[in-house]
C-alpha atoms as a PDB file:
ATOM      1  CA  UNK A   1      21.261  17.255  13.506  1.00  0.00           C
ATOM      2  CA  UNK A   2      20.760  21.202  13.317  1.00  0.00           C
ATOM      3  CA  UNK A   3      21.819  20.927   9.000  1.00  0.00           C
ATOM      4  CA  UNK A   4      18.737  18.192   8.338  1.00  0.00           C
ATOM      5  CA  UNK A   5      15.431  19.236   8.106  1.00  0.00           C
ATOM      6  CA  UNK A   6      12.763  16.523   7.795  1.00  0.00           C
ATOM      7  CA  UNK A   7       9.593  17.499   6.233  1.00  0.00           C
ATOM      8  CA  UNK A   8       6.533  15.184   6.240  1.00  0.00           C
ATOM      9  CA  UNK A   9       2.712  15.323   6.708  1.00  0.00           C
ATOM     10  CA  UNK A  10       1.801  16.357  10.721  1.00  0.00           C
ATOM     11  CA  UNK A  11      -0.735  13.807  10.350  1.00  0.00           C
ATOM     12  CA  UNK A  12      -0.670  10.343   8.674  1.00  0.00           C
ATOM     13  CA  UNK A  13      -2.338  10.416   5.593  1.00  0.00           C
ATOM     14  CA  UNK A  14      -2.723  14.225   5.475  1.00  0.00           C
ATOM     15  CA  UNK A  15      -1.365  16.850   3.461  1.00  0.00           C
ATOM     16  CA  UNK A  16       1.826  18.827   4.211  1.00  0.00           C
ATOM     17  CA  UNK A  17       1.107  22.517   4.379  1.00  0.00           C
ATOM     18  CA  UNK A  18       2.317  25.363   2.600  1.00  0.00           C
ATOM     19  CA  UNK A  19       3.312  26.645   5.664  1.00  0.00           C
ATOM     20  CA  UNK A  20       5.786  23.404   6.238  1.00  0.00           C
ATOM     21  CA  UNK A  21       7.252  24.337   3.267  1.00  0.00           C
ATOM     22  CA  UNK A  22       7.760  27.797   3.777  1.00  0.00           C
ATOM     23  CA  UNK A  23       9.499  26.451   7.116  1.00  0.00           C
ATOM     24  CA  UNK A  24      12.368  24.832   4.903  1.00  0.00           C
ATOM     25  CA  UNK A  25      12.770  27.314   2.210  1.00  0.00           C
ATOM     26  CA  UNK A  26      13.857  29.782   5.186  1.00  0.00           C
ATOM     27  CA  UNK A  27      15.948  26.843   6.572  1.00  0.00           C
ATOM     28  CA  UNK A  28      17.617  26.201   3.176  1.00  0.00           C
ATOM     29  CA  UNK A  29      18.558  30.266   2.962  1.00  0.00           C
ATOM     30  CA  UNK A  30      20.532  30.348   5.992  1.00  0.00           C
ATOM     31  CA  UNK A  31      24.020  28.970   6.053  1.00  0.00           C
ATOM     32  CA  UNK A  32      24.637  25.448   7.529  1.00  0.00           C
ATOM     33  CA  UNK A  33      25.713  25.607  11.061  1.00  0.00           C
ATOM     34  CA  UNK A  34      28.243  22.931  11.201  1.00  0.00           C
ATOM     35  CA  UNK A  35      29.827  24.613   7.844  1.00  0.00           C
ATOM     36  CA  UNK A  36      28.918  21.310   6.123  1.00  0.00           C
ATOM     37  CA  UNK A  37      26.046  20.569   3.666  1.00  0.00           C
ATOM     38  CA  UNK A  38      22.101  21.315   4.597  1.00  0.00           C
ATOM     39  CA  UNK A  39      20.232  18.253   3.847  1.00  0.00           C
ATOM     40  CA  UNK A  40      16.440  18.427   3.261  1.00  0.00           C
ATOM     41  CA  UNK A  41      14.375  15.079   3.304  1.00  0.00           C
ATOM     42  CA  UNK A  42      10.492  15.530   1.944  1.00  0.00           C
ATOM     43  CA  UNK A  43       8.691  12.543   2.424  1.00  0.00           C
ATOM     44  CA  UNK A  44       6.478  11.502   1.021  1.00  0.00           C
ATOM     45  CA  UNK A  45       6.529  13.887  -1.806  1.00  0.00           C
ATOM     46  CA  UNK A  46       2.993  13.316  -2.562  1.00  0.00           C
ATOM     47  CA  UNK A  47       1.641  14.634  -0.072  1.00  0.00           C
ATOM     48  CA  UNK A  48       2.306  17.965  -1.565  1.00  0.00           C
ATOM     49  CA  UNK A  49      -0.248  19.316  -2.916  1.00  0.00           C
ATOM     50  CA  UNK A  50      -0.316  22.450  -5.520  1.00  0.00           C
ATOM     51  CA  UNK A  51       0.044  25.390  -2.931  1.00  0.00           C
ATOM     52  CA  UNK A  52       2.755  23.856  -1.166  1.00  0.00           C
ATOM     53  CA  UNK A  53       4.178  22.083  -3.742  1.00  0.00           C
ATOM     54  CA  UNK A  54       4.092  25.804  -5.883  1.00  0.00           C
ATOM     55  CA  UNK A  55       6.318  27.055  -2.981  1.00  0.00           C
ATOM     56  CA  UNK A  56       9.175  24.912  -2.890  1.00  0.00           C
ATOM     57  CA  UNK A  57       9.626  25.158  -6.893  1.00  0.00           C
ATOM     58  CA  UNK A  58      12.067  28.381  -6.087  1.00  0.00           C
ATOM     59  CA  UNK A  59      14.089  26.215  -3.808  1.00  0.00           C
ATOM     60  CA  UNK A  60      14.542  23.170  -6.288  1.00  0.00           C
ATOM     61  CA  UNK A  61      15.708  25.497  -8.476  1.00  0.00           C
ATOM     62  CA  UNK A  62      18.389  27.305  -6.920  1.00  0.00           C
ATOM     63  CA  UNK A  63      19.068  25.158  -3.759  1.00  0.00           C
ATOM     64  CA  UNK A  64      21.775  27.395  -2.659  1.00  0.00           C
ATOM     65  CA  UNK A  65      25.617  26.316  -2.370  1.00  0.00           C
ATOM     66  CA  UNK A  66      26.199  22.561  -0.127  1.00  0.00           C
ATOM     67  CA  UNK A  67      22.370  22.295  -0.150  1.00  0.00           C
ATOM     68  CA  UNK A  68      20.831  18.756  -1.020  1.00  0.00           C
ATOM     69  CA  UNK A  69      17.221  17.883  -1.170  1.00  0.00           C
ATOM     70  CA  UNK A  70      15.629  14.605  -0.880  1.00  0.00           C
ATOM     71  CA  UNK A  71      12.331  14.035  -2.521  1.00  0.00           C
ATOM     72  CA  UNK A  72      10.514  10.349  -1.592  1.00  0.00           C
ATOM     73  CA  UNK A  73       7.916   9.414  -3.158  1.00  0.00           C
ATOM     74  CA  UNK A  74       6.476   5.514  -3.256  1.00  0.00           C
ATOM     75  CA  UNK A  75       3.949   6.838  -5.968  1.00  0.00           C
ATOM     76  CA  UNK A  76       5.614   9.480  -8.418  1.00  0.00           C
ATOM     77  CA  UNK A  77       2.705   9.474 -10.394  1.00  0.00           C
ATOM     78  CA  UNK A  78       0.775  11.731  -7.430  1.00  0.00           C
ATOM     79  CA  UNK A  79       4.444  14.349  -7.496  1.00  0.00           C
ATOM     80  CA  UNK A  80       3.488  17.376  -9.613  1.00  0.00           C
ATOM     81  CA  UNK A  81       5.412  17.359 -12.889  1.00  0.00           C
ATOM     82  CA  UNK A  82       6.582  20.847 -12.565  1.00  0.00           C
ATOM     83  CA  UNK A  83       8.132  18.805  -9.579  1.00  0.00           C
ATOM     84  CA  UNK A  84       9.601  15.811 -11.708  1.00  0.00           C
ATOM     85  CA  UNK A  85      11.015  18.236 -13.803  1.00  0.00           C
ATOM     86  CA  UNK A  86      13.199  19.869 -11.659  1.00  0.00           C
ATOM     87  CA  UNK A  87      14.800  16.307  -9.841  1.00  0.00           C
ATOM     88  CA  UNK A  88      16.564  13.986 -10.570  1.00  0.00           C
ATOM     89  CA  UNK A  89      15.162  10.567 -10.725  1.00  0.00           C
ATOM     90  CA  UNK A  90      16.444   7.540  -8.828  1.00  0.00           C
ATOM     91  CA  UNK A  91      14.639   4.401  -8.867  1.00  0.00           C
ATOM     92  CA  UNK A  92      14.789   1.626  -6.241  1.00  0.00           C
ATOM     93  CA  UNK A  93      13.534  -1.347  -7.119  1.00  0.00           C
ATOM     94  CA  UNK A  94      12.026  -4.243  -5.041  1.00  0.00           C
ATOM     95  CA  UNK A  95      15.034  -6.577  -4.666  1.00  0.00           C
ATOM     96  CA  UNK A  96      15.007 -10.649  -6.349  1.00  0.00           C
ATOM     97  CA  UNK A  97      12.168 -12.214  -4.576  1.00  0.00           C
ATOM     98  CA  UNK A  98      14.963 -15.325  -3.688  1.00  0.00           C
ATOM     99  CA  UNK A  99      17.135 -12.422  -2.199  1.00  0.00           C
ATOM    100  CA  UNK A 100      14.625 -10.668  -0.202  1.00  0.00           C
ATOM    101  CA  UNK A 101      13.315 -14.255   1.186  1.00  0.00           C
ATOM    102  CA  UNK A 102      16.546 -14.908   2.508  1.00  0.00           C
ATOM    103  CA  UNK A 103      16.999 -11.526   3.767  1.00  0.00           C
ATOM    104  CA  UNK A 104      13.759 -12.047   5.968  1.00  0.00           C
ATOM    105  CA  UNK A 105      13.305 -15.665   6.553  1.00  0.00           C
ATOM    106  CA  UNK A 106      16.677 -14.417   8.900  1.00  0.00           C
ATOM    107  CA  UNK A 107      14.580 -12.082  11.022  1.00  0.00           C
ATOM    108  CA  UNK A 108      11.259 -13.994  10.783  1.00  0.00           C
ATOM    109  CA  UNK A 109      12.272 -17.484  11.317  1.00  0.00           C
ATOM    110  CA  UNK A 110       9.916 -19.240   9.837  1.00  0.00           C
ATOM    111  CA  UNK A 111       9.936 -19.917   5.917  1.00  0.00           C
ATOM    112  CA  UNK A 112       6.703 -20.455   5.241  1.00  0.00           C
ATOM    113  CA  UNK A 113       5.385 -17.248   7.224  1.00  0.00           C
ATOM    114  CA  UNK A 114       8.148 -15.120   5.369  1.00  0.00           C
ATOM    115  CA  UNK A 115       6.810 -16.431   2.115  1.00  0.00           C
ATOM    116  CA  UNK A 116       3.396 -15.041   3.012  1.00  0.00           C
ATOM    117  CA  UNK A 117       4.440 -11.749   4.489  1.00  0.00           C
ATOM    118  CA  UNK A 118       5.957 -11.292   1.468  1.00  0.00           C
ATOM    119  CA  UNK A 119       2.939 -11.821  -0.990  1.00  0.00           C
ATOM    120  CA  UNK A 120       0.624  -9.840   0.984  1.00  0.00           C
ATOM    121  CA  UNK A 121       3.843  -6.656   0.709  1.00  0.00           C
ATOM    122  CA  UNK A 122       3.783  -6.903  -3.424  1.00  0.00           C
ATOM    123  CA  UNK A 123       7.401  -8.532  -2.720  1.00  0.00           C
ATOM    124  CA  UNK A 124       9.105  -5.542  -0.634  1.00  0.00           C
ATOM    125  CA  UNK A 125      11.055  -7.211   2.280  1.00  0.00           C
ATOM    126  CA  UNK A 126      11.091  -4.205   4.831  1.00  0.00           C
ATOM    127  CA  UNK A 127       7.283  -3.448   4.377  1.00  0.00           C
ATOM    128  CA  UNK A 128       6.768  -7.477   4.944  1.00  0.00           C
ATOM    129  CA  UNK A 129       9.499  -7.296   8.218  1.00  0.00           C
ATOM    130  CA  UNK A 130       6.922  -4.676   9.136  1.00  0.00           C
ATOM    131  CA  UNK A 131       3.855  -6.221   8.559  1.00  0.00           C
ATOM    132  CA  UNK A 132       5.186  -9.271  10.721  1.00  0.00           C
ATOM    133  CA  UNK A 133       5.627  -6.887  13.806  1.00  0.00           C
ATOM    134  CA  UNK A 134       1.955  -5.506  13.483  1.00  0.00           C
ATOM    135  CA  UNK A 135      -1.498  -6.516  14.153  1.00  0.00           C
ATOM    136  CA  UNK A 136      -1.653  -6.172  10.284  1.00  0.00           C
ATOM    137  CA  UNK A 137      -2.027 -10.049   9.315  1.00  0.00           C
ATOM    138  CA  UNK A 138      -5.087 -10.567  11.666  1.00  0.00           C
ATOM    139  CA  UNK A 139      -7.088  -7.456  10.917  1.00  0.00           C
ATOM    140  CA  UNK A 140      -6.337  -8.418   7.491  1.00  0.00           C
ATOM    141  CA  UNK A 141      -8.083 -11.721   7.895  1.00  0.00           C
ATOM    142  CA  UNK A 142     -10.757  -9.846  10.014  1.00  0.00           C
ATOM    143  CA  UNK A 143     -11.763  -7.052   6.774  1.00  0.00           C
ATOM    144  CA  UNK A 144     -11.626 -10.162   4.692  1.00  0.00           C
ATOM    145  CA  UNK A 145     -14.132 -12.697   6.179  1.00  0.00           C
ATOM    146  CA  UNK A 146     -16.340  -9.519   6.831  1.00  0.00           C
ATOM    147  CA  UNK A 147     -15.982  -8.084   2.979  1.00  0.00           C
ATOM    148  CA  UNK A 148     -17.223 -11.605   1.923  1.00  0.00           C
ATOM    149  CA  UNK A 149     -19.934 -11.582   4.226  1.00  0.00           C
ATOM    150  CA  UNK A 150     -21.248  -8.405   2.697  1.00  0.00           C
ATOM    151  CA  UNK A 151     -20.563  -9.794  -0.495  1.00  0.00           C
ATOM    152  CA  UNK A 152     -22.780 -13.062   0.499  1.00  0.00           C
ATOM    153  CA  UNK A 153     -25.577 -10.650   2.138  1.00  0.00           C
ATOM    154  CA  UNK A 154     -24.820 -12.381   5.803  1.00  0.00           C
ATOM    155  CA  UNK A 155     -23.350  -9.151   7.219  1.00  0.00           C
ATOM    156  CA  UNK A 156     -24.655  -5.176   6.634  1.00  0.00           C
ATOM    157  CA  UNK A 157     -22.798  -2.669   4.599  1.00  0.00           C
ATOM    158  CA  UNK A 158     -23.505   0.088   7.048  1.00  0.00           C
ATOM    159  CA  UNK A 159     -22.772  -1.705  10.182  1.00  0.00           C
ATOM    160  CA  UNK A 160     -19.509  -3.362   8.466  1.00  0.00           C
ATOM    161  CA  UNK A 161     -18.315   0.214   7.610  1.00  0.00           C
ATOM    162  CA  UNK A 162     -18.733   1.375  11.542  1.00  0.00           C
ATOM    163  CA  UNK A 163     -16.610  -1.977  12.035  1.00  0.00           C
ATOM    164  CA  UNK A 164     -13.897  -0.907   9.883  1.00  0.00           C
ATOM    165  CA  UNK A 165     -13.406   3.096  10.504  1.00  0.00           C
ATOM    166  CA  UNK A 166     -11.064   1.400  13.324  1.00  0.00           C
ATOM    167  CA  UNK A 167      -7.943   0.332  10.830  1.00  0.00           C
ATOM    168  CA  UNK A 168      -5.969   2.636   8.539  1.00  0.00           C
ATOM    169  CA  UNK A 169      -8.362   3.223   5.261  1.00  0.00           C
ATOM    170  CA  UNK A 170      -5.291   3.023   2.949  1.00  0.00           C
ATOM    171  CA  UNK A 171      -4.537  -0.175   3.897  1.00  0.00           C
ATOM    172  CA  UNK A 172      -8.384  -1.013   3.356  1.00  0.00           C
ATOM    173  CA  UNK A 173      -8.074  -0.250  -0.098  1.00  0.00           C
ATOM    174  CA  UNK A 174      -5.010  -1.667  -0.918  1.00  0.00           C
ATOM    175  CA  UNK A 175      -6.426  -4.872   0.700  1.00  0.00           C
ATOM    176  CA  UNK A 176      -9.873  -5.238  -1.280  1.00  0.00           C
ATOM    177  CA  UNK A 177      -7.850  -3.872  -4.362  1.00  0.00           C
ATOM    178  CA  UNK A 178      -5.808  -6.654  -4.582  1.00  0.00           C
ATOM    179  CA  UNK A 179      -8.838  -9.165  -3.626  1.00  0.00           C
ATOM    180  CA  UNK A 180     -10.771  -7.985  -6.237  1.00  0.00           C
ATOM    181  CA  UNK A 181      -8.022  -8.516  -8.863  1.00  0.00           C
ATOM    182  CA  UNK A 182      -7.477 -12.026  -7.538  1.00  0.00           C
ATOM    183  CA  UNK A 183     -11.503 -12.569  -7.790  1.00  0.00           C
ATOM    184  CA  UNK A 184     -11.264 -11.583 -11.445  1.00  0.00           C
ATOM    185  CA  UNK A 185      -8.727 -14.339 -12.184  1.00  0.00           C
ATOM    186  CA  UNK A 186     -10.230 -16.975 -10.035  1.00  0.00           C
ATOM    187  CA  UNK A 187     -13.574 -16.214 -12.401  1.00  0.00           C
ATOM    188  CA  UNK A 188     -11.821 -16.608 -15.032  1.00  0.00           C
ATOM    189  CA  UNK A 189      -9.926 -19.635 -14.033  1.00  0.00           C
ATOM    190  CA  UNK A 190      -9.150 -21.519 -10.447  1.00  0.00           C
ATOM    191  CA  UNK A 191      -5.898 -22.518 -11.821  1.00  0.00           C
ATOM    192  CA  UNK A 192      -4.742 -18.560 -12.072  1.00  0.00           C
ATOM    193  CA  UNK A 193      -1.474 -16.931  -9.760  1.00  0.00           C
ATOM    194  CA  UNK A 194      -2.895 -15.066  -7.239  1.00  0.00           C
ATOM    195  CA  UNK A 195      -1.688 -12.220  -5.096  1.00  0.00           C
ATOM    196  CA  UNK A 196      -3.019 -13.506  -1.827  1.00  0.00           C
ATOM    197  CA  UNK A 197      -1.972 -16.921  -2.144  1.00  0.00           C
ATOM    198  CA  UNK A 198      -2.697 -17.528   1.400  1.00  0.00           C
ATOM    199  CA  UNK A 199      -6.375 -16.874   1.308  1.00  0.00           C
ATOM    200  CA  UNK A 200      -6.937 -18.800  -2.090  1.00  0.00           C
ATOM    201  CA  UNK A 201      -9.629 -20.832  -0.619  1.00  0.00           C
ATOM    202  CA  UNK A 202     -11.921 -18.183   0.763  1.00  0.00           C
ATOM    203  CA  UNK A 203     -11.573 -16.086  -2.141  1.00  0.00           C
ATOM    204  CA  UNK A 204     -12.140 -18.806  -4.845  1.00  0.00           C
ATOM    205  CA  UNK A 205     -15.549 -19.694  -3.036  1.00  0.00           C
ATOM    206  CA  UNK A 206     -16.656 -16.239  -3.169  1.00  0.00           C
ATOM    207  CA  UNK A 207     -15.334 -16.138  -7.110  1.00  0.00           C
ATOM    208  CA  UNK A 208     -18.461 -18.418  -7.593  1.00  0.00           C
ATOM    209  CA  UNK A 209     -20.977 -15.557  -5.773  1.00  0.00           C
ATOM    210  CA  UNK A 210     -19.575 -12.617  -7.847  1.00  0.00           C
ATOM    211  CA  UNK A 211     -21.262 -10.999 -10.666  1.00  0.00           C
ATOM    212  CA  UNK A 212     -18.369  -9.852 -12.977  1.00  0.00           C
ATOM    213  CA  UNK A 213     -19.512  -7.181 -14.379  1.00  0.00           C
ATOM    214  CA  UNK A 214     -20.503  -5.633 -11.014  1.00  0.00           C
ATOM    215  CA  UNK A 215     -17.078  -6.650  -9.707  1.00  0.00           C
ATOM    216  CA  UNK A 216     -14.959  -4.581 -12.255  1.00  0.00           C
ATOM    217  CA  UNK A 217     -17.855  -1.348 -11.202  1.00  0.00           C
ATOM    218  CA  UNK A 218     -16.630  -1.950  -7.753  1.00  0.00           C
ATOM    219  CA  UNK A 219     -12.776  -1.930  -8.635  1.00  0.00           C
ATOM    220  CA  UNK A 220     -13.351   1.006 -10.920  1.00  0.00           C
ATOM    221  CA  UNK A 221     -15.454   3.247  -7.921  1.00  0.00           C
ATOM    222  CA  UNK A 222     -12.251   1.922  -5.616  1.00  0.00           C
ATOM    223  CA  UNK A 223      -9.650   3.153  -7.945  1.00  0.00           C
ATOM    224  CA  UNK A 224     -11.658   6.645  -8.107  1.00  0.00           C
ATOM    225  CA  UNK A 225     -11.828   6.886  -4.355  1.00  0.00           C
ATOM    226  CA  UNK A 226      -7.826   5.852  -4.430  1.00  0.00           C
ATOM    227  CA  UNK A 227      -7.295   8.830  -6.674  1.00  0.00           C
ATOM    228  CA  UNK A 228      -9.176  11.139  -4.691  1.00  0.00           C
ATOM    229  CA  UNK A 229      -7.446  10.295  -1.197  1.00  0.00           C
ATOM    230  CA  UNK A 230      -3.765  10.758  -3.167  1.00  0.00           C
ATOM    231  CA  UNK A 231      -5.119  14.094  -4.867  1.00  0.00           C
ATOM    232  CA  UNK A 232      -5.136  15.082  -0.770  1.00  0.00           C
ATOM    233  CA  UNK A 233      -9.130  15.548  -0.837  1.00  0.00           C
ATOM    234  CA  UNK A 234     -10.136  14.905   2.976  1.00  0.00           C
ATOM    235  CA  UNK A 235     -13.502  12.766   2.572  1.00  0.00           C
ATOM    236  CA  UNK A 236     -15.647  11.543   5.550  1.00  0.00           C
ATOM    237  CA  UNK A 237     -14.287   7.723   6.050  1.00  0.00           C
ATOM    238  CA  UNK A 238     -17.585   6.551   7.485  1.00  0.00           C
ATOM    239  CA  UNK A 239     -19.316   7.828   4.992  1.00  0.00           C
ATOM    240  CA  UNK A 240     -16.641   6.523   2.010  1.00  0.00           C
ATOM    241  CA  UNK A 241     -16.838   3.392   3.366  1.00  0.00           C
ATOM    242  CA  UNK A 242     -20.335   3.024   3.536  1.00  0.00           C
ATOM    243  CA  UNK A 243     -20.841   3.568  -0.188  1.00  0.00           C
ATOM    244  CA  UNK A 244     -17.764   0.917  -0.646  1.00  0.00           C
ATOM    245  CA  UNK A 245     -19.464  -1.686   0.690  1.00  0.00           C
ATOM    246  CA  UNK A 246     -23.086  -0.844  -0.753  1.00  0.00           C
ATOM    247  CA  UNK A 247     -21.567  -0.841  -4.156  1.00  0.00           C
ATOM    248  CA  UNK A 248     -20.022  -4.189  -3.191  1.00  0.00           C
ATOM    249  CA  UNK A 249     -23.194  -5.796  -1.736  1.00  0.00           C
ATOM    250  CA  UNK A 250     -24.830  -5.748  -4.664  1.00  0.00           C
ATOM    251  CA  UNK A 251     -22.086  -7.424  -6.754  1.00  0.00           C
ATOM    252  CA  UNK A 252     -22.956 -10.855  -6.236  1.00  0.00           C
ATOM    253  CA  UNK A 253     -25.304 -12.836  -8.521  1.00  0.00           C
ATOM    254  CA  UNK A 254     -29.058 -12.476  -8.507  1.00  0.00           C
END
């Protein structure tokens, strides 16, 4: 449609330019070609960072007449205030967990899979639908039974890291993340809720290897390294990886 302009990061996981930006405040200055509104969509708005976030302030504040821009943003927290300030907020909440099983159960067919897809998607029914058309699931289960042999000193740190510059690093992180959080309540009790339900068994063994105080060092380093990726620094992933799992190899008990 010659009145929408999409603007996103060229790259997955990269930042979007100033120059991208520049690109739609010149689009949003010219009059909309069908004579209806000009409709900007920025997604996802973190991935601005201060230069090219600095240059669309002018825009956001005088949009022009019939001109609507569209920030998303899954983490709002990483979209500059000056930003914030100048939006309106809309939230959209994950739907009822009984709604969004029924919603996918349709499209998966199976209730018990749909149940796990949507654990391992923190309860949002279009990333699980997703997530069940993917190889995610098995590399998933691959990272895991590798992390834990790291963990258990069967496996190499450096060699593991080589193994897993392959699969998307966010979803890494978000994966060992949420295992570490389930390890902390497993060591604190085998009876606790998990997150990844599913792989209760392999992670309550390992619960028994862990060293706790080590294990919140390692969730603290990942939360750093999670902060640096979404502040749109552009680390070597070998080498971030490596010094994951080093850290992490020397969690278990002596």
């Amino acid at each position: 449609h010659p009145d929408i302009a999409l603007l996103e990061p060229e790259d997955t996981g990269k930042a979007i330019k100033v120059d991208q930006v520049r690109g739609v405040v010149d689009f949003v200055g010219k009059k909309a070609q069908l004579d209806g509104f000009r409709v900007v969509i920025i997604s996802p708005a973190e991935a601005m960072n201060v230069n090219s976030s600095n240059a669309l302030l002018k825009s956001l504040e005088e949009p022009g007449e019939k001109t609507v821009l569209i920030l998303v943003s899954n983490q709002i927290t990483g979209v500059l205030p000056t930003i914030r300030s100048r939006c309106q907020v809309m939230d959209f909440p994950i739907p009822d967990r009984l709604q969004a099983l029924s919603w996918l159960n349709t499209l998966v067919g199976d209730a018990a899979k749909s149940e796990k897809l949507l654990n391992v998607a923190s309860g949002a029914p279009v990333r699980a639908l997703e997530l069940n058309q993917s190889e995610w699931l098995g590399e998933r289960a691959t990272v895991l039974q590798q992390w834990l042999a790291v963990l258990s000193g069967k496996r190499d740190p450096v060699r593991t890291a080589d193994a897993w510059i392959q699969y998307p690093l966010l979803d890494v992180l978000a994966w060992l993340l949420a295992w570490q959080i389930d390890l902390a309540k497993l060591v604190s009790s085998q009876k606790q809720s998990i997150m990844n339900e599913d792989l209760r068994a392999d992670l309550s063994a390992a619960s028994a290897l862990i060293n706790v105080s080590r294990l919140f060092a390692c969730h603290d380093h990942l939360l750093q390294v999670k902060r640096m990726l979404n502040s749109q620094a552009n680390p070597n992933p070998q080498l971030l990886l490596e010094e994951i799992l080093l850290k992490w190899s020397q969690a278990r008990l002596r």
